[in-house]
C-alpha atoms as a PDB file:
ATOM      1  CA  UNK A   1    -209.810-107.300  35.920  1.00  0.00           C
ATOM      2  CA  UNK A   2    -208.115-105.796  38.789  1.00  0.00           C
ATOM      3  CA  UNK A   3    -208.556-103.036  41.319  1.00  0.00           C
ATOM      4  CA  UNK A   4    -204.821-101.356  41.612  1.00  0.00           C
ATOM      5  CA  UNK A   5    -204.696-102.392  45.490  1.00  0.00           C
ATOM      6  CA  UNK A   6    -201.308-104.242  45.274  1.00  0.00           C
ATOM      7  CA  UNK A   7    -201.393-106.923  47.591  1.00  0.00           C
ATOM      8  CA  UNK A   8    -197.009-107.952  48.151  1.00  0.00           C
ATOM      9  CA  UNK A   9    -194.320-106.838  46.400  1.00  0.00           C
ATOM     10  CA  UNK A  10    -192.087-109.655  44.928  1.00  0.00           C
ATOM     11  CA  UNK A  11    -188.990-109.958  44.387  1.00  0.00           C
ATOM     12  CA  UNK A  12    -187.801-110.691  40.466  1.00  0.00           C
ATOM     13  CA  UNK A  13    -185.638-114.524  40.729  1.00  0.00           C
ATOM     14  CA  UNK A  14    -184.508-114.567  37.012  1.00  0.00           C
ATOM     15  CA  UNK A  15    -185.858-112.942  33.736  1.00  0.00           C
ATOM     16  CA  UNK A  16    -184.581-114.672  31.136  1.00  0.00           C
ATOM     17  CA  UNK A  17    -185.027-114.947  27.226  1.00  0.00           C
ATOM     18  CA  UNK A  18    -186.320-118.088  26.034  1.00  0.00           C
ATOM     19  CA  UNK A  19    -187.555-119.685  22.277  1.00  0.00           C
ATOM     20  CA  UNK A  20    -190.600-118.505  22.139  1.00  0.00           C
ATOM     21  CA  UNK A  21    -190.841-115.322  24.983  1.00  0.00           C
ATOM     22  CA  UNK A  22    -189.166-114.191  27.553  1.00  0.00           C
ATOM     23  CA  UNK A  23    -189.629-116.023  31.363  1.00  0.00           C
ATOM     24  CA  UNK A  24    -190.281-113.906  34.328  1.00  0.00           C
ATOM     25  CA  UNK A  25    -189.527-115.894  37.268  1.00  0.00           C
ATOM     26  CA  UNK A  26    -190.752-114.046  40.475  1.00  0.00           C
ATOM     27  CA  UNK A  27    -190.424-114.929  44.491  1.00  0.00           C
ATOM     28  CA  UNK A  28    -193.815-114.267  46.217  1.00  0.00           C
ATOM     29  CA  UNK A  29    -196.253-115.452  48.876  1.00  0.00           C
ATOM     30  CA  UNK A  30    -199.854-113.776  48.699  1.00  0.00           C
ATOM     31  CA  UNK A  31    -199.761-114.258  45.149  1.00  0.00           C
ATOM     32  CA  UNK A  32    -199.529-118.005  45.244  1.00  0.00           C
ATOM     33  CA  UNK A  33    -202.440-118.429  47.362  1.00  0.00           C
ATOM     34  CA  UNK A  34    -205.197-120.477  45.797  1.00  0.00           C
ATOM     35  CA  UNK A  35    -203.023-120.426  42.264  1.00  0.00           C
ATOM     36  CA  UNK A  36    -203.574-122.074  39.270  1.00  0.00           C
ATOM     37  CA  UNK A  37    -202.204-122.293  35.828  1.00  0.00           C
ATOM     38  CA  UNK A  38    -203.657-119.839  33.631  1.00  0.00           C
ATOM     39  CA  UNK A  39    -204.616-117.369  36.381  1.00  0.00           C
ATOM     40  CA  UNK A  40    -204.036-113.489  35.773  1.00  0.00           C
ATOM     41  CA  UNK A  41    -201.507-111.818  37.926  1.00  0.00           C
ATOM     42  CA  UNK A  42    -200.761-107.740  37.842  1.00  0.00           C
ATOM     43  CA  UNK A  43    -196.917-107.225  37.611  1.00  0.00           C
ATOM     44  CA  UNK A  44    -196.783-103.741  38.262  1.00  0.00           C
ATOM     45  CA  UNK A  45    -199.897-103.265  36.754  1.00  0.00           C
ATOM     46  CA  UNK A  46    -199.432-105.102  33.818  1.00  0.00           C
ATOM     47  CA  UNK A  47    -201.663-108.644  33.682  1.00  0.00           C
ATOM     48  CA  UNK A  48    -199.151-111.632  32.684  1.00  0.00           C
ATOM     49  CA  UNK A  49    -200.773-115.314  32.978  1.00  0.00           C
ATOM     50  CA  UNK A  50    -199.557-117.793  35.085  1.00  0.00           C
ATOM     51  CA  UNK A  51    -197.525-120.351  33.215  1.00  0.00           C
ATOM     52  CA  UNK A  52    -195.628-122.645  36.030  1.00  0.00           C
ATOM     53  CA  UNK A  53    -195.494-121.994  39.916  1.00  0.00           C
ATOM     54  CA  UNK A  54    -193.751-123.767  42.909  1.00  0.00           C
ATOM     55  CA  UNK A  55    -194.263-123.526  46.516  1.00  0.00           C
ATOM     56  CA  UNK A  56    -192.383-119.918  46.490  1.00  0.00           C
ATOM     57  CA  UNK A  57    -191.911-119.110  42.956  1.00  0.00           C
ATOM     58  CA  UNK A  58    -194.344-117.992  39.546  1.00  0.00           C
ATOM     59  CA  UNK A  59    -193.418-117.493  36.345  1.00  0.00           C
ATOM     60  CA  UNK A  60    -195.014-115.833  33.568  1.00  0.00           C
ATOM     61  CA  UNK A  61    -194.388-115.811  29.947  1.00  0.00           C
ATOM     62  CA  UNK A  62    -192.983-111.959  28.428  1.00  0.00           C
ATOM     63  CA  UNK A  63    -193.913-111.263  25.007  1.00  0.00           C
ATOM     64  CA  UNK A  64    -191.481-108.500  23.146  1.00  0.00           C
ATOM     65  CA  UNK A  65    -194.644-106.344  22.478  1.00  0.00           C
ATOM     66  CA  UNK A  66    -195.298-106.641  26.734  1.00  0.00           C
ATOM     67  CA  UNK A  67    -191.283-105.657  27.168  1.00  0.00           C
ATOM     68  CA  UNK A  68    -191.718-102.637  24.460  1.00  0.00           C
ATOM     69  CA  UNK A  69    -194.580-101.189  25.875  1.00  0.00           C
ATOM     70  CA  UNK A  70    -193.646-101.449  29.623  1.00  0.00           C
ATOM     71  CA  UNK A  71    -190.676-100.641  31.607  1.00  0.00           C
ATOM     72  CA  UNK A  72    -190.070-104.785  32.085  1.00  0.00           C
ATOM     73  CA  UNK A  73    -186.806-104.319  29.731  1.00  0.00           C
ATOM     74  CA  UNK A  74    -185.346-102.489  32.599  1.00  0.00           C
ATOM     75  CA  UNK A  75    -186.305-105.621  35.160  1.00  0.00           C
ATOM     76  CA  UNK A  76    -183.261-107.446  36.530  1.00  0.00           C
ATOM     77  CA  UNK A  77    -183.001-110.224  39.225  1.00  0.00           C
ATOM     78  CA  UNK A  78    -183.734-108.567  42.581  1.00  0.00           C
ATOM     79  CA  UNK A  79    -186.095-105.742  41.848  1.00  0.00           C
ATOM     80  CA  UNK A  80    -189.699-105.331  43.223  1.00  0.00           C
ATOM     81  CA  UNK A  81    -192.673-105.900  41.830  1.00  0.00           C
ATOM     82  CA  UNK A  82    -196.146-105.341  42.461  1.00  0.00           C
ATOM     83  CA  UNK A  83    -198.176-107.886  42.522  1.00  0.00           C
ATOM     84  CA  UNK A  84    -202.057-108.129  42.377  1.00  0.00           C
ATOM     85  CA  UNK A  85    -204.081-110.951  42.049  1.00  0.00           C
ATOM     86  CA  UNK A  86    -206.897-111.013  39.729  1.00  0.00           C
ATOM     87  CA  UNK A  87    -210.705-109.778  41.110  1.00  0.00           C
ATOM     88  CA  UNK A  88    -212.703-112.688  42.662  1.00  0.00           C
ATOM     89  CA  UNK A  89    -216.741-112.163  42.642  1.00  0.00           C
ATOM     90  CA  UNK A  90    -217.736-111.322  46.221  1.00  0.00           C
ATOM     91  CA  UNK A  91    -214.480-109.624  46.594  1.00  0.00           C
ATOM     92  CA  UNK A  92    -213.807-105.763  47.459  1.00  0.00           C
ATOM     93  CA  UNK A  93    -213.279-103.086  44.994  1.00  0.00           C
ATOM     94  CA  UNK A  94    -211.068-100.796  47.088  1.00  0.00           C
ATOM     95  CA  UNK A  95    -209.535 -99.118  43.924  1.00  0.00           C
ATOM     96  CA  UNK A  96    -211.058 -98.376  40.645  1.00  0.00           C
ATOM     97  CA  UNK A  97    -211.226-101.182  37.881  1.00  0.00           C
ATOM     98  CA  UNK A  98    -208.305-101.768  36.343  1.00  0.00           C
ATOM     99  CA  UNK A  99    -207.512-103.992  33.024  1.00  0.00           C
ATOM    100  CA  UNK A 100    -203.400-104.976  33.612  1.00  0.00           C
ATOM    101  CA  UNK A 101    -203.241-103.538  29.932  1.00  0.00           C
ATOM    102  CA  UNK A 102    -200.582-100.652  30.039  1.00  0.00           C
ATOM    103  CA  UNK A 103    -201.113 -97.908  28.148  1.00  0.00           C
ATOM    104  CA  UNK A 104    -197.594 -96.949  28.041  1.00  0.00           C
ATOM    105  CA  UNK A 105    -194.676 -95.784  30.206  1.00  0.00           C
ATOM    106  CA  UNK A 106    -194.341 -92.423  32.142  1.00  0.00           C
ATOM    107  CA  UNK A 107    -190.971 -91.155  33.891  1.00  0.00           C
ATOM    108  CA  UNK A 108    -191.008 -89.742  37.520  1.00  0.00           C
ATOM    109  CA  UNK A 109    -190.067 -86.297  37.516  1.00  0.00           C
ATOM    110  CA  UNK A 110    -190.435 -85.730  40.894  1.00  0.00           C
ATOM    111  CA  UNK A 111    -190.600 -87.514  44.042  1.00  0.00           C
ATOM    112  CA  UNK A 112    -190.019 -85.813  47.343  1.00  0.00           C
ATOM    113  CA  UNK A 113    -191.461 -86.022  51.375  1.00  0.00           C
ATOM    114  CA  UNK A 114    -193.929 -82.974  52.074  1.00  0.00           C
ATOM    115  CA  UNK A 115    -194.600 -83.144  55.673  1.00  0.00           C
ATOM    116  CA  UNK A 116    -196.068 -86.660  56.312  1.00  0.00           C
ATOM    117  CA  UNK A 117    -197.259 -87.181  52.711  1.00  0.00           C
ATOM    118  CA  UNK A 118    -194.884 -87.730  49.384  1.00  0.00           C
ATOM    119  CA  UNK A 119    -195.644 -85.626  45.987  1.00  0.00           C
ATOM    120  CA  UNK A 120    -194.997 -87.706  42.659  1.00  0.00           C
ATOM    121  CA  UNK A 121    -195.092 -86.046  39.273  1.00  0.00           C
ATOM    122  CA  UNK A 122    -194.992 -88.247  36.284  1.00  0.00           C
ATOM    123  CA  UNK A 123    -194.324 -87.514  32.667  1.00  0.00           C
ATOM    124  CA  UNK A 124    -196.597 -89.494  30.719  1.00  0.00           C
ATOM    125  CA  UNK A 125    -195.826 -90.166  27.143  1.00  0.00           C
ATOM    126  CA  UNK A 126    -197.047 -87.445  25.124  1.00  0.00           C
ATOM    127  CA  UNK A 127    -200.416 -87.050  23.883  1.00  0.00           C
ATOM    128  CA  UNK A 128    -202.130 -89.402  26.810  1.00  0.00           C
ATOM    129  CA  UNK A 129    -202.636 -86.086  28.740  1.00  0.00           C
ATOM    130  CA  UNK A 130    -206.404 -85.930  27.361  1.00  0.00           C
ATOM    131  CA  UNK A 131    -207.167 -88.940  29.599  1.00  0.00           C
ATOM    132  CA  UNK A 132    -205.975 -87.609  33.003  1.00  0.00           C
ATOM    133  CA  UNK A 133    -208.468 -85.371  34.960  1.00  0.00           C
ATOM    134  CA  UNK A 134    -207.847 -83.883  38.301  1.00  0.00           C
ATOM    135  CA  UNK A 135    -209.687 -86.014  40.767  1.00  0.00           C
ATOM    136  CA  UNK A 136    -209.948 -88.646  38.202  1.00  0.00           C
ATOM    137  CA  UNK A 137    -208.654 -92.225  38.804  1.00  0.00           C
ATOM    138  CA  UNK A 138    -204.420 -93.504  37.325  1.00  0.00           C
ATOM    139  CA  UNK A 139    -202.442 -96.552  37.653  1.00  0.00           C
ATOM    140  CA  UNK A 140    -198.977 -96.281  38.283  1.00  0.00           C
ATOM    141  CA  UNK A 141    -196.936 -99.480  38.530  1.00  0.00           C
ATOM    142  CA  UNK A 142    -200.519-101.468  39.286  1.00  0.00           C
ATOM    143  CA  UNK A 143    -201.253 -99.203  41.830  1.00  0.00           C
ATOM    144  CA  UNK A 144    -204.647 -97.067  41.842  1.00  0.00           C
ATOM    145  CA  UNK A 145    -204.231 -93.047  42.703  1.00  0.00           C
ATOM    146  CA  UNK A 146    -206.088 -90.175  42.259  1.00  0.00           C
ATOM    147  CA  UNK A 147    -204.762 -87.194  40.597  1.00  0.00           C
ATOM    148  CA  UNK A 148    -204.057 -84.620  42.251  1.00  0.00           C
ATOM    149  CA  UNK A 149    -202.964 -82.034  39.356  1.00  0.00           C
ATOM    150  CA  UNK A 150    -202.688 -81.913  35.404  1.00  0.00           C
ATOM    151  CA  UNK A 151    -200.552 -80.017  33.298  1.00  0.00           C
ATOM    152  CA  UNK A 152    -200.180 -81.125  29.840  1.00  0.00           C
ATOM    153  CA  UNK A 153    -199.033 -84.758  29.773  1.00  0.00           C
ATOM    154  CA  UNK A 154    -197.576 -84.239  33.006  1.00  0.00           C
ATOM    155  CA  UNK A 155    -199.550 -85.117  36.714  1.00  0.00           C
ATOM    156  CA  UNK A 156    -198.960 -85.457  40.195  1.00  0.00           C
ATOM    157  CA  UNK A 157    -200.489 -87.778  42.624  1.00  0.00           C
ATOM    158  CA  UNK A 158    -200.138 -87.478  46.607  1.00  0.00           C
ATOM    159  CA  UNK A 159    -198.573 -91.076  48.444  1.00  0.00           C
ATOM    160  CA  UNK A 160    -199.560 -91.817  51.792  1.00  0.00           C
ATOM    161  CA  UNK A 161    -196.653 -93.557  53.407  1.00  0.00           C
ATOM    162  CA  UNK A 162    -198.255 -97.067  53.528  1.00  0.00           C
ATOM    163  CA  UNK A 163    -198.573 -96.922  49.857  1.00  0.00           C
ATOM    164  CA  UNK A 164    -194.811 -96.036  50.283  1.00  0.00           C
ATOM    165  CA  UNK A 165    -194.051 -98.942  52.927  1.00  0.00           C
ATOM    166  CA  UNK A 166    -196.108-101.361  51.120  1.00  0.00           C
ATOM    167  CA  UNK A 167    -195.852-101.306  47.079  1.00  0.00           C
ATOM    168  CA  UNK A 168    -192.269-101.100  44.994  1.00  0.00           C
ATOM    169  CA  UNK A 169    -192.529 -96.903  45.135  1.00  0.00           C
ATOM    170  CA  UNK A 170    -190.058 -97.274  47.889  1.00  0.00           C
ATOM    171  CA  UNK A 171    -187.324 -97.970  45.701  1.00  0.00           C
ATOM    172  CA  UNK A 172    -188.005 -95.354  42.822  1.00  0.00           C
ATOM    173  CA  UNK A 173    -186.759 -91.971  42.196  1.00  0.00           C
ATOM    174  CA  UNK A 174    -186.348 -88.865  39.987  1.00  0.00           C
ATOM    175  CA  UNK A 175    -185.723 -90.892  36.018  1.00  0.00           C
ATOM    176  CA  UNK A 176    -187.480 -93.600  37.206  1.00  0.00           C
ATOM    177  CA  UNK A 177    -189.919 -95.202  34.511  1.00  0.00           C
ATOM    178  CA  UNK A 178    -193.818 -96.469  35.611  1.00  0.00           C
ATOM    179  CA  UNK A 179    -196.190 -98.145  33.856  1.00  0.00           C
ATOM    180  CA  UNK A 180    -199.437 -96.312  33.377  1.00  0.00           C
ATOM    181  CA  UNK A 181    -202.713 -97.454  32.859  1.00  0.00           C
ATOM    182  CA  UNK A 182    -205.220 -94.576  32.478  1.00  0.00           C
ATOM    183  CA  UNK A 183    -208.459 -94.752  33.517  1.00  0.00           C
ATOM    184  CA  UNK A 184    -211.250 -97.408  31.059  1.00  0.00           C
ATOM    185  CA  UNK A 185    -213.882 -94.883  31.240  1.00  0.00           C
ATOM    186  CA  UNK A 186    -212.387 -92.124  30.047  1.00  0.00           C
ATOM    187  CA  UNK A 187    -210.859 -94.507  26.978  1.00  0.00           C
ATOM    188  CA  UNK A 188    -214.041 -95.689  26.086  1.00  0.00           C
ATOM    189  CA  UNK A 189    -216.036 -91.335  26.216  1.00  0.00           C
ATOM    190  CA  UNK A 190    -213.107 -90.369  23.448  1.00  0.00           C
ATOM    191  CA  UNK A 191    -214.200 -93.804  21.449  1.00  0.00           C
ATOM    192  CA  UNK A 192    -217.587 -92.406  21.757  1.00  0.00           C
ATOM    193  CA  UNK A 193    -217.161 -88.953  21.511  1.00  0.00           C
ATOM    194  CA  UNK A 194    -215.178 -89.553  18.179  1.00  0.00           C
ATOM    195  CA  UNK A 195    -217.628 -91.907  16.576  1.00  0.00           C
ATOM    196  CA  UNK A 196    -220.218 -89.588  17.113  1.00  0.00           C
ATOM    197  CA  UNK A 197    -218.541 -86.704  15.551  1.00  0.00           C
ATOM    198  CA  UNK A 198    -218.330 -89.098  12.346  1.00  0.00           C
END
């Protein structure tokens, strides 16, 4: 379980295909801090478990079905990442809860300054419109925002610029693709609502 407050961005060493998966090497600092194997890491918002680290280095196994349903097929050596470690008991919830399991992959259609602030509308795939609700909580690359308007499968979302400064945002632009992750709750009312209308 995370929160969507992205603690570093890393920088992608090598993502290569291996046997059995593909191996995400990536360069960070915060997220080695008290690591262990097996530990859950958000990589841009998708959780990946910790299968080998060094003093400046983690690497994650890739499964095709991870690469299919994310934008990772688009990763190369060099690019950010967000990175979020796992939720500790006793620690702060600054976000919403967040499960690292993408829901599938939007495209940025547009990303501009207004005055101090920056506008983002995403394209999310279609259908998933039903989950977002203005006011209501998204994940965008691991990163928690409110919405700030609907239409259709389409939303927009306001960035402060230390969101810009400190998450991979920085570096994306109009064609871009995010991962999403919609919000649990309103997953889990449509499982409900449905059921009961059976």
């Amino acid at each position: 379980m995370f929160t969507g407050i992205v603690e570093e961005t890393g920088k992608v060493a090598a993502f290569t295909q291996g046997g059995d998966s593909w191996k995400l090497q990536i360069a960070a600092e915060v997220a080695l801090k008290d690591i262990a194997l097996g530990d859950s890491i958000a990589v841009n918002g998708c959780c990946l478990t910790v299968t080998q680290f060094d003093t400046r280095h983690v690497w994650f196994d890739v499964l095709e079905e991870t690469r299919r349903l994310t934008h990772f097929s688009t990763l190369s050596a060099g690019a950010s990442v967000n990175l979020e470690r796992a939720l500790r008991f006793g620690g702060k919830i600054g976000g919403h809860f967040v499960t690292g399991h993408v829901d599938g992959q939007g495209v940025i259609e547009i990303f501009e300054a207004r005055g101090a602030d920056y506008y983002l509308r995403v394209k999310a795939p279609a259908g998933q419109g039903r989950y977002l609700i203005h006011k209501g909580s998204i994940t965008i690359d691991g990163i928690s925002l409110t919405v700030a308007e609907v239409d259709g499968d389409a939303f927009a979302v306001w960035i402060i610029p230390t969101t810009l400064q400190v998450t991979n945002l920085r570096e994306k632009q109009v064609g871009s693709p995010v991962n999403l992750e919609f919000d649990l709750l309103g997953k889990y009312v449509e499982k409900l609502a449905v059921a009961h209308r059976s």
